[in-house]
C-alpha atoms as a PDB file:
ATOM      1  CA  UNK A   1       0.000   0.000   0.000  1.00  0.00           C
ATOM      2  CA  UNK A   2       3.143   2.565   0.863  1.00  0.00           C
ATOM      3  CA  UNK A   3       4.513   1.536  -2.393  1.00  0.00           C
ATOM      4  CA  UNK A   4       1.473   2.320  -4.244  1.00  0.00           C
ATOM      5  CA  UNK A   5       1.136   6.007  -2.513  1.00  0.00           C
ATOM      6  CA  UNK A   6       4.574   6.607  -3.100  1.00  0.00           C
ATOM      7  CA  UNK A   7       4.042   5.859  -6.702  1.00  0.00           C
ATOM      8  CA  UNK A   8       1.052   8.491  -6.808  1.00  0.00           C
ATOM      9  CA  UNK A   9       2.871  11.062  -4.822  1.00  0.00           C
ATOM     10  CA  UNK A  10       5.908  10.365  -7.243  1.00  0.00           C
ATOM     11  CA  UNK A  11       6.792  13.861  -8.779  1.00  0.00           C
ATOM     12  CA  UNK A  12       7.265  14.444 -13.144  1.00  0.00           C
ATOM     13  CA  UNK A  13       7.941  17.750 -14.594  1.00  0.00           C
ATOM     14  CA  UNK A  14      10.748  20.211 -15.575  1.00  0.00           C
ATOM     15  CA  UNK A  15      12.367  22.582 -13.210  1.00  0.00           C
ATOM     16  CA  UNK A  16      10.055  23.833 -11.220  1.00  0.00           C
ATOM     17  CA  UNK A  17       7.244  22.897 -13.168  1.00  0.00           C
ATOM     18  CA  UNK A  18       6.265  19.939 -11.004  1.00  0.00           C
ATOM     19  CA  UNK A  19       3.135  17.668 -10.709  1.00  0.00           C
ATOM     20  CA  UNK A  20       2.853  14.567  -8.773  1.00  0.00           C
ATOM     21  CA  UNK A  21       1.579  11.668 -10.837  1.00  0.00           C
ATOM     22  CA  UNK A  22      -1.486  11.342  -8.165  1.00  0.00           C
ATOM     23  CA  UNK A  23      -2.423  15.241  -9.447  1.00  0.00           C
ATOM     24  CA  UNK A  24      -1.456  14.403 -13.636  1.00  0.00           C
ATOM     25  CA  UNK A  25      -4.145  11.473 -13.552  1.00  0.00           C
ATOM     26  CA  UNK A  26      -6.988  13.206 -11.517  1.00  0.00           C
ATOM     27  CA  UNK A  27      -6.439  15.911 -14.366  1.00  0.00           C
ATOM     28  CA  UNK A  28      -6.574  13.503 -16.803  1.00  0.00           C
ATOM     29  CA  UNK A  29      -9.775  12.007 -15.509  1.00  0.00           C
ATOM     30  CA  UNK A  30     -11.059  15.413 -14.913  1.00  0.00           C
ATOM     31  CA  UNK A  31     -10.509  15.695 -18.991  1.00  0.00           C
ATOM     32  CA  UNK A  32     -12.233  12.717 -19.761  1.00  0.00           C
ATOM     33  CA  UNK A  33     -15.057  13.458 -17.742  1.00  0.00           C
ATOM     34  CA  UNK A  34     -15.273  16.939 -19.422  1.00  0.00           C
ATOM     35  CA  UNK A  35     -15.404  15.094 -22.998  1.00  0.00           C
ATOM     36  CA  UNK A  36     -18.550  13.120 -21.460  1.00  0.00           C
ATOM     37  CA  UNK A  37     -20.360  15.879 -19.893  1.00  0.00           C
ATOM     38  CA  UNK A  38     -20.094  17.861 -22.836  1.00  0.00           C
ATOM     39  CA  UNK A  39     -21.081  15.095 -25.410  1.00  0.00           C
ATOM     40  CA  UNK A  40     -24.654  15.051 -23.231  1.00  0.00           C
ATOM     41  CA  UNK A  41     -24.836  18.483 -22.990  1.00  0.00           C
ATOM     42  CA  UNK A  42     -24.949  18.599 -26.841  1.00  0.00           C
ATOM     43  CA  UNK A  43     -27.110  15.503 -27.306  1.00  0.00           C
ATOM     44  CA  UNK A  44     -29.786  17.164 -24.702  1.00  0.00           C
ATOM     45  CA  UNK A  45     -29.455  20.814 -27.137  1.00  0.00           C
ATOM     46  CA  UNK A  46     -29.858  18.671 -29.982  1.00  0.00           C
ATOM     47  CA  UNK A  47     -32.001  16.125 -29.650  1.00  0.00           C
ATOM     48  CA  UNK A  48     -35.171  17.746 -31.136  1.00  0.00           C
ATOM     49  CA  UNK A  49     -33.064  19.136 -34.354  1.00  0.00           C
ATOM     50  CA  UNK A  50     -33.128  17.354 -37.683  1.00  0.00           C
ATOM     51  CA  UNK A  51     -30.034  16.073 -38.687  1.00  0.00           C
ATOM     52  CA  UNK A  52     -29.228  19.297 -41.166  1.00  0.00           C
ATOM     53  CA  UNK A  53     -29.444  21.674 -38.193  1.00  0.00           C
ATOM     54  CA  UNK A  54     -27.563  19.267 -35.930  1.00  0.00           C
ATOM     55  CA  UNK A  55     -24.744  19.648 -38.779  1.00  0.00           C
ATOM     56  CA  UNK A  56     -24.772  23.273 -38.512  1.00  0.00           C
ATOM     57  CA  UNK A  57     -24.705  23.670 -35.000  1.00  0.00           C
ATOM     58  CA  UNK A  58     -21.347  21.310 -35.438  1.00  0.00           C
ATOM     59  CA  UNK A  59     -18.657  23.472 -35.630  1.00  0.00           C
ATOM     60  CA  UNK A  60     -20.174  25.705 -32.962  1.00  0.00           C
ATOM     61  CA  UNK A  61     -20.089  23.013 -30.506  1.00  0.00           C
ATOM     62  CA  UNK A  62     -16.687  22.003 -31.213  1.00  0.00           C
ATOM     63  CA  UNK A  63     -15.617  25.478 -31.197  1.00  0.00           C
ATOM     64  CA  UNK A  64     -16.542  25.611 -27.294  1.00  0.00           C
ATOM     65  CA  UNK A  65     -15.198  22.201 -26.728  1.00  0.00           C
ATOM     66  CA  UNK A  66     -11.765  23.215 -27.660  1.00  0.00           C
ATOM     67  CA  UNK A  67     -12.226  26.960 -25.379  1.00  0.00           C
ATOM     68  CA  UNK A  68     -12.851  24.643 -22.352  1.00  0.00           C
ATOM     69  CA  UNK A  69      -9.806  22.046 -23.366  1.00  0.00           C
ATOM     70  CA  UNK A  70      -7.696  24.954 -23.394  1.00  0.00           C
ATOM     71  CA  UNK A  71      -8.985  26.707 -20.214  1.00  0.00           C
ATOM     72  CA  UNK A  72      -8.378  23.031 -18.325  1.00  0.00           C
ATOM     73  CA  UNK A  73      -5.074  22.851 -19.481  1.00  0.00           C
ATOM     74  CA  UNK A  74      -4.340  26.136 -18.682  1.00  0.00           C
ATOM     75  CA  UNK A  75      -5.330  25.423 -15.400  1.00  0.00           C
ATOM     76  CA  UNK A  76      -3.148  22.335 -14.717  1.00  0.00           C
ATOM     77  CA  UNK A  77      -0.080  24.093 -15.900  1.00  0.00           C
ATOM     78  CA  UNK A  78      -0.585  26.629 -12.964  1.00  0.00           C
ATOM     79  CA  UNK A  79      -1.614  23.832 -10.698  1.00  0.00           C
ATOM     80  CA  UNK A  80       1.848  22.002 -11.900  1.00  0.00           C
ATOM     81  CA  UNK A  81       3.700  25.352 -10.805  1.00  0.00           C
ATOM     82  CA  UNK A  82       3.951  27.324 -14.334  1.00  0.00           C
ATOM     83  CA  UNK A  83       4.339  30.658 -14.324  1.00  0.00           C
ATOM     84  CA  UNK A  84       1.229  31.476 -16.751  1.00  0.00           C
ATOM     85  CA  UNK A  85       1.621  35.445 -16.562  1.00  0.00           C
ATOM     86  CA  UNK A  86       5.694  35.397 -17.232  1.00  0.00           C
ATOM     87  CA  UNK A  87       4.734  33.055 -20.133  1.00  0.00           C
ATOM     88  CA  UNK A  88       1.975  35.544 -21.903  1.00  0.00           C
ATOM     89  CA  UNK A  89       4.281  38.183 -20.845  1.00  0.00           C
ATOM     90  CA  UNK A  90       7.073  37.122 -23.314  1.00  0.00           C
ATOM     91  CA  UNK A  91       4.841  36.291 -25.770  1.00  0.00           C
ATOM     92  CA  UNK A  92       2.743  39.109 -26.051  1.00  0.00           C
ATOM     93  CA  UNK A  93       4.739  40.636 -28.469  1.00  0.00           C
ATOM     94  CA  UNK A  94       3.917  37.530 -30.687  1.00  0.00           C
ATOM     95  CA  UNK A  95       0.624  37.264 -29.917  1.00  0.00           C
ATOM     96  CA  UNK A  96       0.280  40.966 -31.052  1.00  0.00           C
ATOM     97  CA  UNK A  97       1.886  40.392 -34.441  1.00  0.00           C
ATOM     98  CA  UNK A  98      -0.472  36.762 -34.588  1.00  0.00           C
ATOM     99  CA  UNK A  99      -3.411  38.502 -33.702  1.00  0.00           C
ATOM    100  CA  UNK A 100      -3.035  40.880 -36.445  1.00  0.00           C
ATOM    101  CA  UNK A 101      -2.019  37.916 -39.103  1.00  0.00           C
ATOM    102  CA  UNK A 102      -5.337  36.150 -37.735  1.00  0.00           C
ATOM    103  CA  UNK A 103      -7.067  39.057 -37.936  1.00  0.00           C
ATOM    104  CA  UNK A 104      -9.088  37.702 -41.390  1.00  0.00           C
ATOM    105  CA  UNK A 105      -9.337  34.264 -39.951  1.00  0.00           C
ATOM    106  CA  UNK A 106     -11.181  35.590 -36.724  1.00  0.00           C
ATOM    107  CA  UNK A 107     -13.745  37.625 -38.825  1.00  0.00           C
ATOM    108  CA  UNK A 108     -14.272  34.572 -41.191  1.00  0.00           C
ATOM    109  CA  UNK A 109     -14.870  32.468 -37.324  1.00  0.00           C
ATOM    110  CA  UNK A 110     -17.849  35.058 -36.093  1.00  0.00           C
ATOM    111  CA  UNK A 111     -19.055  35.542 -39.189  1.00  0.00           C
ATOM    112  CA  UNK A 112     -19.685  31.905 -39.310  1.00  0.00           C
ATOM    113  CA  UNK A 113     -21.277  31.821 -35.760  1.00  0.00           C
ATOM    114  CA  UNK A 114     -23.659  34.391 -37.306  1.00  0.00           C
ATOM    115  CA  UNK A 115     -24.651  32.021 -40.392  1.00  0.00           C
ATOM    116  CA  UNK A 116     -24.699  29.301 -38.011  1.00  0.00           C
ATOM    117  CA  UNK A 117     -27.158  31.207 -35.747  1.00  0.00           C
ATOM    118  CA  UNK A 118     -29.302  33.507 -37.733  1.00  0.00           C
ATOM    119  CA  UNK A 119     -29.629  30.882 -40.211  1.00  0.00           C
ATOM    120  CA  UNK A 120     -28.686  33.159 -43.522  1.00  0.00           C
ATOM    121  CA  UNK A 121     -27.529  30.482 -45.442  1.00  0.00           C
ATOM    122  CA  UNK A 122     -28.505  26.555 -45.198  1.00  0.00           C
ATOM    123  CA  UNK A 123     -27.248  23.628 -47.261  1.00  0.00           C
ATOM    124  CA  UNK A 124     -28.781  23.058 -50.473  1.00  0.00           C
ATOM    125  CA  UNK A 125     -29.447  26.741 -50.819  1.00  0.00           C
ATOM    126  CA  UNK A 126     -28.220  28.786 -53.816  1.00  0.00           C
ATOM    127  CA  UNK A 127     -26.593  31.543 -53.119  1.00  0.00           C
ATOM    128  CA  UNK A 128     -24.884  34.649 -55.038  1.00  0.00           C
ATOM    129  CA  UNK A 129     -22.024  36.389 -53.783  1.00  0.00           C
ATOM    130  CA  UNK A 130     -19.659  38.638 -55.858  1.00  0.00           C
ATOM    131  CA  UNK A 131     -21.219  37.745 -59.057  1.00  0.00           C
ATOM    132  CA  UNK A 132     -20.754  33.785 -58.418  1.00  0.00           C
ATOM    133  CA  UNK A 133     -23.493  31.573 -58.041  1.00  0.00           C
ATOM    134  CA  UNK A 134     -23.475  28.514 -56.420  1.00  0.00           C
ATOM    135  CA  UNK A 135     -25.078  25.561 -54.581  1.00  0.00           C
ATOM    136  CA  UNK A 136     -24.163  25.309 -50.814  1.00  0.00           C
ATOM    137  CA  UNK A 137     -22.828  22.422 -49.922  1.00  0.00           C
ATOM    138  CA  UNK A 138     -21.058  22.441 -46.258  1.00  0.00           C
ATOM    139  CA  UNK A 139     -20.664  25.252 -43.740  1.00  0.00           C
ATOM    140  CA  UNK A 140     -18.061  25.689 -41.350  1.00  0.00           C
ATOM    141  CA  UNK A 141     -17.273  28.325 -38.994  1.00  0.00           C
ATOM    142  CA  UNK A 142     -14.589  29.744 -41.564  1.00  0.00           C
ATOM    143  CA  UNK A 143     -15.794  28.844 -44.759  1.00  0.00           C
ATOM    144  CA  UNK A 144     -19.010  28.325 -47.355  1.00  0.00           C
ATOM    145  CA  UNK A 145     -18.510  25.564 -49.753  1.00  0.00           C
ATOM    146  CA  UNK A 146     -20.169  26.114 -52.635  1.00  0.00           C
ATOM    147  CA  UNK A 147     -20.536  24.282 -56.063  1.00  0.00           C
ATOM    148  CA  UNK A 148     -21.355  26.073 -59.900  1.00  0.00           C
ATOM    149  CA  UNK A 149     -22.667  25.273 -62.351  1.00  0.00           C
ATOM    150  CA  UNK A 150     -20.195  24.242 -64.040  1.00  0.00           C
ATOM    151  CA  UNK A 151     -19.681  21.613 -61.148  1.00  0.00           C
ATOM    152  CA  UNK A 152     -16.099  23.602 -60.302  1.00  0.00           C
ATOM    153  CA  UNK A 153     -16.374  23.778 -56.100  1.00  0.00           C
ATOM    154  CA  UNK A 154     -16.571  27.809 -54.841  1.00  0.00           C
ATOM    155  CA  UNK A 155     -14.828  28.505 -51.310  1.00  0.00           C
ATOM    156  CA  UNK A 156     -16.277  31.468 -49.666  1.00  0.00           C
ATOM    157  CA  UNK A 157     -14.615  33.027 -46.598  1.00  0.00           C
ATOM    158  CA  UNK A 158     -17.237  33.886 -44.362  1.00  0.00           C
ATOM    159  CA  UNK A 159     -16.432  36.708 -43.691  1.00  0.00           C
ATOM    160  CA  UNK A 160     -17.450  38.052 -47.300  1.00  0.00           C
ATOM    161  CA  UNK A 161     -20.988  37.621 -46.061  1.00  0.00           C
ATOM    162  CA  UNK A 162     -19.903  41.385 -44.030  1.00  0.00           C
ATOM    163  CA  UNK A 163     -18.817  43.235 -47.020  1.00  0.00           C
ATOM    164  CA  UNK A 164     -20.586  41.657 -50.024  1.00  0.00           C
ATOM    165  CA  UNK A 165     -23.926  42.200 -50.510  1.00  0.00           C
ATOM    166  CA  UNK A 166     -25.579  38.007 -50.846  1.00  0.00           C
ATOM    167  CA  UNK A 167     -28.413  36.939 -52.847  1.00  0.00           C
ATOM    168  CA  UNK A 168     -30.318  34.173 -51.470  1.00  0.00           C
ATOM    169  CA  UNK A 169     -32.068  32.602 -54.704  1.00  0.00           C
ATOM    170  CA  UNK A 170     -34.060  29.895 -52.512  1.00  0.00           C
ATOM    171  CA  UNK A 171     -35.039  31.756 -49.299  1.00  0.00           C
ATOM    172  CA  UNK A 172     -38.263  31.024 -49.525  1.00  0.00           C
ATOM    173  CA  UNK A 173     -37.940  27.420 -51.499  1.00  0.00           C
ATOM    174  CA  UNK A 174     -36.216  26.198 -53.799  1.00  0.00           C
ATOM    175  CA  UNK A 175     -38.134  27.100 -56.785  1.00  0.00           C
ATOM    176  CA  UNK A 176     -37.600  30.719 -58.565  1.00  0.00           C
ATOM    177  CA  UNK A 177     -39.493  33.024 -60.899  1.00  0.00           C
ATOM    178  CA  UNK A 178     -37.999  33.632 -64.165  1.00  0.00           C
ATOM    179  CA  UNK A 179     -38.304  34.788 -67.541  1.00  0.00           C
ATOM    180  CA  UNK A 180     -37.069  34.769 -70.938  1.00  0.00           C
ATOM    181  CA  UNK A 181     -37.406  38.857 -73.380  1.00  0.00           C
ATOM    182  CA  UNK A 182     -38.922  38.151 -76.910  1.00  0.00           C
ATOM    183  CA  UNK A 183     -39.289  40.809 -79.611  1.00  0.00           C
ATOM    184  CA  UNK A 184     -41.730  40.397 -82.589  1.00  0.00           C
ATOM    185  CA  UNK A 185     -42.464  42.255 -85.527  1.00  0.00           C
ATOM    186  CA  UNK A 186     -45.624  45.015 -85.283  1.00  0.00           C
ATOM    187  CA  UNK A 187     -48.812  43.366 -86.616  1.00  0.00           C
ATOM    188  CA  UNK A 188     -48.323  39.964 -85.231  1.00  0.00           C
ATOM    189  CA  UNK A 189     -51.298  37.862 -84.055  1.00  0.00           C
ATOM    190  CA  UNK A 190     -50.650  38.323 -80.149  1.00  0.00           C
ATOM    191  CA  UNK A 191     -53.191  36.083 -78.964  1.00  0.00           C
ATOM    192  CA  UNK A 192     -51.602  33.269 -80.902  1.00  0.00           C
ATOM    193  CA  UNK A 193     -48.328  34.755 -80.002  1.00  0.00           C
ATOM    194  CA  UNK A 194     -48.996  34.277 -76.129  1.00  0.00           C
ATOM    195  CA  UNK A 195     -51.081  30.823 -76.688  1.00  0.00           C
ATOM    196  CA  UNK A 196     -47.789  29.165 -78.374  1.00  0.00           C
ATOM    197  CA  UNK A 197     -45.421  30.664 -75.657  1.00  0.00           C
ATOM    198  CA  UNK A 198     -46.985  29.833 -72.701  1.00  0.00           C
ATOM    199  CA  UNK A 199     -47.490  26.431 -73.823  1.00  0.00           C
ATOM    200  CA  UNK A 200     -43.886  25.990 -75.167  1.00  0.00           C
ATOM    201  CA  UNK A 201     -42.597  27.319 -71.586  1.00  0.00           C
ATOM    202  CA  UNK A 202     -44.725  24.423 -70.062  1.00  0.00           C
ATOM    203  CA  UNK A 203     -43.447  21.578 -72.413  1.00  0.00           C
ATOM    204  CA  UNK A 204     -40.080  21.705 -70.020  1.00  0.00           C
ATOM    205  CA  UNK A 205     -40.309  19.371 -67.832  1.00  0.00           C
ATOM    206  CA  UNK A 206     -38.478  22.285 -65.257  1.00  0.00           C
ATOM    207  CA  UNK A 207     -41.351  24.192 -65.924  1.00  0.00           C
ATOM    208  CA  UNK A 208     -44.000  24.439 -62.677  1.00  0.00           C
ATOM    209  CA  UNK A 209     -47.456  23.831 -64.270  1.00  0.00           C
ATOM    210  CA  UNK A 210     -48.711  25.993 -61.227  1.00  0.00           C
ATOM    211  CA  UNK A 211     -48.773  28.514 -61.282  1.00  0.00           C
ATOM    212  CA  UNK A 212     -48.653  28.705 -64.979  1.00  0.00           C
ATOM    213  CA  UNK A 213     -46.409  30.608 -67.262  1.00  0.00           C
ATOM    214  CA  UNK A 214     -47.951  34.326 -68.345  1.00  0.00           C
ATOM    215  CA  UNK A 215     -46.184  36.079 -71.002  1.00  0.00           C
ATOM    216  CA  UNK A 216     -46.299  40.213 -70.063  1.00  0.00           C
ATOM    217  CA  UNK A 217     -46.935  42.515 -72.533  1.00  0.00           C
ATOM    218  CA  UNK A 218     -43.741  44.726 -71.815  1.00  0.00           C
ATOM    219  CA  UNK A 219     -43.527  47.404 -74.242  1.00  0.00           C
ATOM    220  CA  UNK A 220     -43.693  49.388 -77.642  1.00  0.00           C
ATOM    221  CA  UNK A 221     -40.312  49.415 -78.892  1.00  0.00           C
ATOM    222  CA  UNK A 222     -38.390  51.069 -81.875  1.00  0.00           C
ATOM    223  CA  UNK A 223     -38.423  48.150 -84.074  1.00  0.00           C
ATOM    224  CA  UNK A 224     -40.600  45.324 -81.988  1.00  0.00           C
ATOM    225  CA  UNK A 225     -43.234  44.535 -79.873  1.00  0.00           C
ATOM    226  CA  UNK A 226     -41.582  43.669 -76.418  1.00  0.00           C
ATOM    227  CA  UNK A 227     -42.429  40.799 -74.268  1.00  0.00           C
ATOM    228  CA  UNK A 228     -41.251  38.849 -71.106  1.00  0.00           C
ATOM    229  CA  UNK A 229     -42.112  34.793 -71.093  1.00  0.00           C
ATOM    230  CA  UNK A 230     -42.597  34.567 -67.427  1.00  0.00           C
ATOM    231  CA  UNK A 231     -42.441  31.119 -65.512  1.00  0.00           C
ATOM    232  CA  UNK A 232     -41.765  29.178 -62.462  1.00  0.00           C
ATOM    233  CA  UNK A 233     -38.872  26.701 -62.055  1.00  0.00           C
ATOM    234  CA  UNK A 234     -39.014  23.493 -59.914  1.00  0.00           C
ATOM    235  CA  UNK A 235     -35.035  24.039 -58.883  1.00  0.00           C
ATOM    236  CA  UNK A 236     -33.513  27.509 -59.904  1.00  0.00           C
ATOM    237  CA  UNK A 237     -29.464  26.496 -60.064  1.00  0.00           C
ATOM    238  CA  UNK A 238     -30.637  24.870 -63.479  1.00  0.00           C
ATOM    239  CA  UNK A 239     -32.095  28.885 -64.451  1.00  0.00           C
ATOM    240  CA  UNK A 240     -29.053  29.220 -67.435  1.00  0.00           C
ATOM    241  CA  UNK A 241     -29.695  25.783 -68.980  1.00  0.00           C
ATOM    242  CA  UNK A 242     -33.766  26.110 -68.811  1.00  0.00           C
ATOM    243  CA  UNK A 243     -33.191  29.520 -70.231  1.00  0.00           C
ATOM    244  CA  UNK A 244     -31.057  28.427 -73.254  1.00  0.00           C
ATOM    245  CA  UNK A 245     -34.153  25.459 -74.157  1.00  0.00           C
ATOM    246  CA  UNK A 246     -36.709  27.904 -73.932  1.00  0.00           C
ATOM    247  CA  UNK A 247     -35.095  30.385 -76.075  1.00  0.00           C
ATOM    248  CA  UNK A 248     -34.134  27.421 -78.763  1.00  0.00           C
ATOM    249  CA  UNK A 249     -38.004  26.230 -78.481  1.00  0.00           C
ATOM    250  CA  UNK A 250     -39.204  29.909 -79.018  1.00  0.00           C
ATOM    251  CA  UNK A 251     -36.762  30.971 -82.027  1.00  0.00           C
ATOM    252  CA  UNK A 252     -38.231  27.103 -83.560  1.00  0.00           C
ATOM    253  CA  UNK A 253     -41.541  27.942 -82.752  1.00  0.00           C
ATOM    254  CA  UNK A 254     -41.709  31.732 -84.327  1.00  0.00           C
ATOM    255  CA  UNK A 255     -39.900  30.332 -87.682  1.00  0.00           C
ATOM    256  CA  UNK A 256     -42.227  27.744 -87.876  1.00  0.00           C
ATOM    257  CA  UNK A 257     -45.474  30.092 -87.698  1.00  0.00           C
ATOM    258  CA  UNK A 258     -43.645  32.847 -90.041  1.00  0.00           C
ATOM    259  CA  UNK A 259     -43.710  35.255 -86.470  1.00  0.00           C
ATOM    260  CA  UNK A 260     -40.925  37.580 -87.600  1.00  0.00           C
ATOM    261  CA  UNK A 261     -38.647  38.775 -84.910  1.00  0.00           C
ATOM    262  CA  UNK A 262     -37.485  41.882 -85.966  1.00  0.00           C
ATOM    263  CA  UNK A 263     -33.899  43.857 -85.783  1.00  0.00           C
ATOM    264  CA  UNK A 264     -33.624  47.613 -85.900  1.00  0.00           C
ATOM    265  CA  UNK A 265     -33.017  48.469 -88.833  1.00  0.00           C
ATOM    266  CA  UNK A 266     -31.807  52.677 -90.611  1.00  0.00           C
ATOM    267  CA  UNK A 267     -32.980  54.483 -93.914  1.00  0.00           C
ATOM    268  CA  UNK A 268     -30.323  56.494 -94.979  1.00  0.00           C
ATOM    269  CA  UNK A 269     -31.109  59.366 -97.377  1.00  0.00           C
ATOM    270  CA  UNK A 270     -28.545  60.683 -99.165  1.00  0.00           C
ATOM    271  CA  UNK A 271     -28.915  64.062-101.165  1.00  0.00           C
ATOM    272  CA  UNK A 272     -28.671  64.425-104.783  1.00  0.00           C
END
């Protein structure tokens, strides 16, 4: 039994730094315990979230798992005779010149806290920032990760959600409202003109039967009659491709009724 105590009263460190190994494992322990307590804490916070907001909360949760870790350790260096004040003494020159290096990093880290919170951007959304557009994919307390188009992945900084203004496409839902301009020639038959668009825009099979496509008289112009070919898409990050079909359907459809669309065309006169 002596031999055992002896062992626990048994002293390890440098210099003065000195901790017996009785102290070392109750810290340890103390360590693991923390790791437990806080892995219930977060189940009880998150137990009535669906799995997408338990994923954003993620990096939240970890980020005040690792403030605690470091406060604990903090506080078994002083226990184990470390002079914590001389230390961030001499290094508060560094720290300075790190803080100022960090500086970005620590506005892309509360920016992301806000997201996280205030719930500006979830997963799946699609997003414009900076004239990019993309579909979010992950978000972590210092960056959006986004993908194009194009299928090319977009890393945002968070903290460009500060000094850029963002377009949420899918706030609301997923589906957007868009439209496609059309000029024709003066004298066309509009009714037939808007019965063949609208039911050219719902041929698509992106096209949202409800509510249905409209096609809005827009204006007189120089040389045309203006219109907009309004409709409803079931998922907007396909807007460009949906676009390009409608526009190949409608310049089809107009040549195949003789519906001119006209250019602007100049007399010149010239004087004899």
């Amino acid at each position: 039994m002596e031999k055992i105590k002896s062992i626990f009263q048994f002293n390890i460190g440098i210099g003065d730094a000195q901790m017996s190994v009785g102290s070392f494992l109750i810290w340890v322990a103390l360590i693991i315990a923390l790791s437990f307590v806080l892995r219930l804490i977060r189940r009880i916070l998150t137990r009535k979230l669906t799995f997408e907001r338990k994923g954003k909360f993620k990096p939240i949760f970890s980020f005040f798992n690792y403030s605690l870790y470091t406060v604990v350790v903090l506080l078994m260096l002083q226990n184990a005779g470390v002079n914590l004040n001389a230390l961030l003494a001499a290094s508060a020159a560094l720290l300075v010149g790190v803080g100022f290096a960090l500086q970005t990093f620590f506005q892309d880290i509360i920016s992301g806290i806000f997201i996280l919170v205030d719930q500006t951007v979830h997963v799946g959304d699609i997003i414009e920032l900076d004239g990019k557009v993309g579909r979010v994919e992950n978000i972590t307390l210092r960056t959006t990760r986004a993908v194009t188009v194009d299928n090319k992945v977009l890393i945002i900084p968070n903290h460009m959600y500060l000094t850029n203004t963002l377009f949420n496409w899918t706030e609301n839902e997923k589906q957007t409202r868009e439209h496609v301009s059309v000029g024709v020639a003066y004298g066309t038959d509009l009714e037939q003109l808007k019965s063949l668009l609208t039911a050219l825009a719902l041929e698509h099979s992106e096209v949202l039967k409800n509510p249905p496509p409209a096609l809005i008289f827009k204006n007189f112009g120089d040389s045309s009659l203006d219109f907009d070919l309004v409709f409803t898409l079931r998922d907007g990050f396909k807007t460009e491709l949906v676009k390009s079909d409608i526009r190949y359907a409608i310049d089809r459809s107009l040549r195949e009724h003789n519906i001119e669309i006209p250019f602007p065309q100049r007399v010149v006169h010239t004087a004899k």
